[in-house]
C-alpha atoms as a PDB file:
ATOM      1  CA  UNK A   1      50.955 -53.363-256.224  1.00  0.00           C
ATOM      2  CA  UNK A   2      51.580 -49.681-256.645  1.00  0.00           C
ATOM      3  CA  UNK A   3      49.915 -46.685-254.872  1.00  0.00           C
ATOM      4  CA  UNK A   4      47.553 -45.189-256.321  1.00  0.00           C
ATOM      5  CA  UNK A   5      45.428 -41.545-256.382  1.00  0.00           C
ATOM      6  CA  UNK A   6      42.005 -40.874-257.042  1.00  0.00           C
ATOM      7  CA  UNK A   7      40.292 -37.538-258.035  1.00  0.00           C
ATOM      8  CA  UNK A   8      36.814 -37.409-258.480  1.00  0.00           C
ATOM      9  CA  UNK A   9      34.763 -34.362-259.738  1.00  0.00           C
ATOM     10  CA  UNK A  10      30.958 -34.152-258.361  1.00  0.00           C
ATOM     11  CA  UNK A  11      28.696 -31.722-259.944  1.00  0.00           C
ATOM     12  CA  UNK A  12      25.651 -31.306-257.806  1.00  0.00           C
ATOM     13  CA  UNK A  13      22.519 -29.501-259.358  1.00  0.00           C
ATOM     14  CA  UNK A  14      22.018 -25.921-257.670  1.00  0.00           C
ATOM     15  CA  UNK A  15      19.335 -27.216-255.714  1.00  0.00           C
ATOM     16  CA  UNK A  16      20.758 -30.246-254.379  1.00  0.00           C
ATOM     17  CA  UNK A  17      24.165 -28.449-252.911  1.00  0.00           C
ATOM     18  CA  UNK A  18      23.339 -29.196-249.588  1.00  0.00           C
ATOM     19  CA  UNK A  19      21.808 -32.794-250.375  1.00  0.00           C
ATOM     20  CA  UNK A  20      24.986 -33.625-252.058  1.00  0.00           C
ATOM     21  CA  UNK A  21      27.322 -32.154-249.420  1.00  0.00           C
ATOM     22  CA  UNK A  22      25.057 -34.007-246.376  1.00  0.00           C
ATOM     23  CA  UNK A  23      25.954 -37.532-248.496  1.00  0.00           C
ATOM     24  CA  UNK A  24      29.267 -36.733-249.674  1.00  0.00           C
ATOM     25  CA  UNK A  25      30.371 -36.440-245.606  1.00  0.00           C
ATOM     26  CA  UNK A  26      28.521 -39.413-244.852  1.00  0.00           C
ATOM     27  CA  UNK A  27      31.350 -41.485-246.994  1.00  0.00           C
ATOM     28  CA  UNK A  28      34.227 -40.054-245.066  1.00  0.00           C
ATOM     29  CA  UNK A  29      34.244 -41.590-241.791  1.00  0.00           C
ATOM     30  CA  UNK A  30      33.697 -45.294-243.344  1.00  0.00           C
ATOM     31  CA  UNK A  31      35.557 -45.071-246.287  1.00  0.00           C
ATOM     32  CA  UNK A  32      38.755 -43.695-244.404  1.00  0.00           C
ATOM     33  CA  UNK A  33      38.556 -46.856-242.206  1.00  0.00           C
ATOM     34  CA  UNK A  34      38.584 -49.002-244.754  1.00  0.00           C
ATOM     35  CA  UNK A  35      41.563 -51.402-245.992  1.00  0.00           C
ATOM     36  CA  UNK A  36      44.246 -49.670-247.845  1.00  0.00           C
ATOM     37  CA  UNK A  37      42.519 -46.134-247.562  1.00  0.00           C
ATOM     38  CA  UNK A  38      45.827 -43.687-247.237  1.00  0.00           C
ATOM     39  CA  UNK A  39      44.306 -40.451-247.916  1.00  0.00           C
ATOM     40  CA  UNK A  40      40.260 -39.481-248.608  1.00  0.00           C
ATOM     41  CA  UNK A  41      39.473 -35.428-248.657  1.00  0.00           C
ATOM     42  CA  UNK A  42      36.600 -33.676-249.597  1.00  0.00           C
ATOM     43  CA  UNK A  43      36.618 -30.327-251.263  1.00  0.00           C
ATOM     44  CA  UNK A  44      34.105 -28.035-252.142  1.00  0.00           C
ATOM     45  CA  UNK A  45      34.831 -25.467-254.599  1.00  0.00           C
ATOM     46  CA  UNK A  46      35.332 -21.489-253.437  1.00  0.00           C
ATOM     47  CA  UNK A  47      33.492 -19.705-256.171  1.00  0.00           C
ATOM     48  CA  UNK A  48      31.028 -22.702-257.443  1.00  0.00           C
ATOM     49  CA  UNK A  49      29.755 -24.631-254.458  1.00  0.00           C
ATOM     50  CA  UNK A  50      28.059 -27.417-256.767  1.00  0.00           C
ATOM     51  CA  UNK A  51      31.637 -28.489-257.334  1.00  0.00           C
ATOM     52  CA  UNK A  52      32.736 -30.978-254.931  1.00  0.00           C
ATOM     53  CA  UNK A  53      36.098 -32.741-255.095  1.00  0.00           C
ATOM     54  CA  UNK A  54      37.987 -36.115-253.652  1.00  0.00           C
ATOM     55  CA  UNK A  55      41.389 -36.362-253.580  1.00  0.00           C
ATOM     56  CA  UNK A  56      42.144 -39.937-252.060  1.00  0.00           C
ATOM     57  CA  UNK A  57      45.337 -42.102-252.013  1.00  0.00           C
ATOM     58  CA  UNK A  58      45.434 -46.093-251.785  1.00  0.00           C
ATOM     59  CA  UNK A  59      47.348 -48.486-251.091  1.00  0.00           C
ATOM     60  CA  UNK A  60      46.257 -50.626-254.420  1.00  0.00           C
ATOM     61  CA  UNK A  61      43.773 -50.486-256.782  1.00  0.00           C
ATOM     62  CA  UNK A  62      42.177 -53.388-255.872  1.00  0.00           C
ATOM     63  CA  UNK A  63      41.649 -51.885-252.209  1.00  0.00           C
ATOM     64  CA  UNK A  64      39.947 -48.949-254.709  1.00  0.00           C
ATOM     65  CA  UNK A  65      37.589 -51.217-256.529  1.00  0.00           C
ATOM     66  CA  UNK A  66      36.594 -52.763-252.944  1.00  0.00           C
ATOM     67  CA  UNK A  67      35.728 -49.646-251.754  1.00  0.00           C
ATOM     68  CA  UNK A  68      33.431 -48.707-254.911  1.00  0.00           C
ATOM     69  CA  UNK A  69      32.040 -51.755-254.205  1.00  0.00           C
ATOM     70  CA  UNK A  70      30.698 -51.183-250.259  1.00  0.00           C
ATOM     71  CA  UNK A  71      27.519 -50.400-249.026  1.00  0.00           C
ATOM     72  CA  UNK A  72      27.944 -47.228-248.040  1.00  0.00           C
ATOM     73  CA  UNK A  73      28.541 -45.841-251.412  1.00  0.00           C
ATOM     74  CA  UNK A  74      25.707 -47.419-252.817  1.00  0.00           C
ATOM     75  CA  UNK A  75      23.982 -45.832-250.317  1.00  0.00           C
ATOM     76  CA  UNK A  76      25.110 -42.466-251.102  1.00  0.00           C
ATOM     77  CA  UNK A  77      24.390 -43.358-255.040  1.00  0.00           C
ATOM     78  CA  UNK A  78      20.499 -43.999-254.394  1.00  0.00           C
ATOM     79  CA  UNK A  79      20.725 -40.964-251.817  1.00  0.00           C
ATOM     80  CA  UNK A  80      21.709 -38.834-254.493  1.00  0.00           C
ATOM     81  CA  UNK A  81      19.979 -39.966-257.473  1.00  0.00           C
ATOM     82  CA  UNK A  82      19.119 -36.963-259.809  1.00  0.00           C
ATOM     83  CA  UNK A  83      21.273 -34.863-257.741  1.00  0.00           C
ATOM     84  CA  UNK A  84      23.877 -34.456-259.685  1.00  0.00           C
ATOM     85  CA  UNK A  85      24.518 -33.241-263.009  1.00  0.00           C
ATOM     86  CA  UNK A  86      28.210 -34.583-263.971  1.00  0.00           C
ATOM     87  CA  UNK A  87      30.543 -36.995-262.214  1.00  0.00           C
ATOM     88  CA  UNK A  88      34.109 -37.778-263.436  1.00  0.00           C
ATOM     89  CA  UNK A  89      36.865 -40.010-262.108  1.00  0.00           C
ATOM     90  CA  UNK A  90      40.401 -40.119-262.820  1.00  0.00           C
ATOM     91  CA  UNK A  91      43.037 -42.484-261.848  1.00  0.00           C
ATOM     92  CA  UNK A  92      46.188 -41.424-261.725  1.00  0.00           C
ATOM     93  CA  UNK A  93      49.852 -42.242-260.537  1.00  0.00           C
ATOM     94  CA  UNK A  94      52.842 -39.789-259.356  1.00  0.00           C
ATOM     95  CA  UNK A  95      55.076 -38.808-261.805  1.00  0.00           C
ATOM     96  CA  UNK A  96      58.311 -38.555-259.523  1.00  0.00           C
END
């Protein structure tokens, strides 16, 4: 198994910045205890605050696809339903 990183782009409507934001945080206590988790930061974009970004590192990316699985995500999916306007996911490896 070989590590591997995660960046996810959230696009919250203008109205739903702080909705977003509230669940967002909610995922980062749980998720960063959670088997094979290396690395899971939030980021919220200077100039465009319905940007939000994770940058997150894992062991495997089988421990990934567990943790898209877990309740607490879903939760934050149903939380945020309507809220957001774009999401997009890449998974990538280091070039070294």
């Amino acid at each position: 198994m070989s590590k591997l990183t995660i960046v996810a782009k959230i696009e919250a409507k203008p109205e739903s910045i702080e909705l977003v934001k509230a669940e967002l945080l909610k995922l980062l206590e749980p998720t960063r205890s959670e088997a094979g988790c290396i690395q899971y930061d939030l980021h919220q974009d200077n100039t465009n605050p319905t940007v939000f970004v994770f940058y997150e590192n894992w062991e495997s990316r089988e421990l990934w696809q567990a943790h898209m699985n877990n309740d607490h995500l879903k939760a934050y999916m149903a939380a945020t339903e309507g809220a957001v306007t774009n999401f997009t996911l890449n998974e990538m490896a280091v070039i070294e």
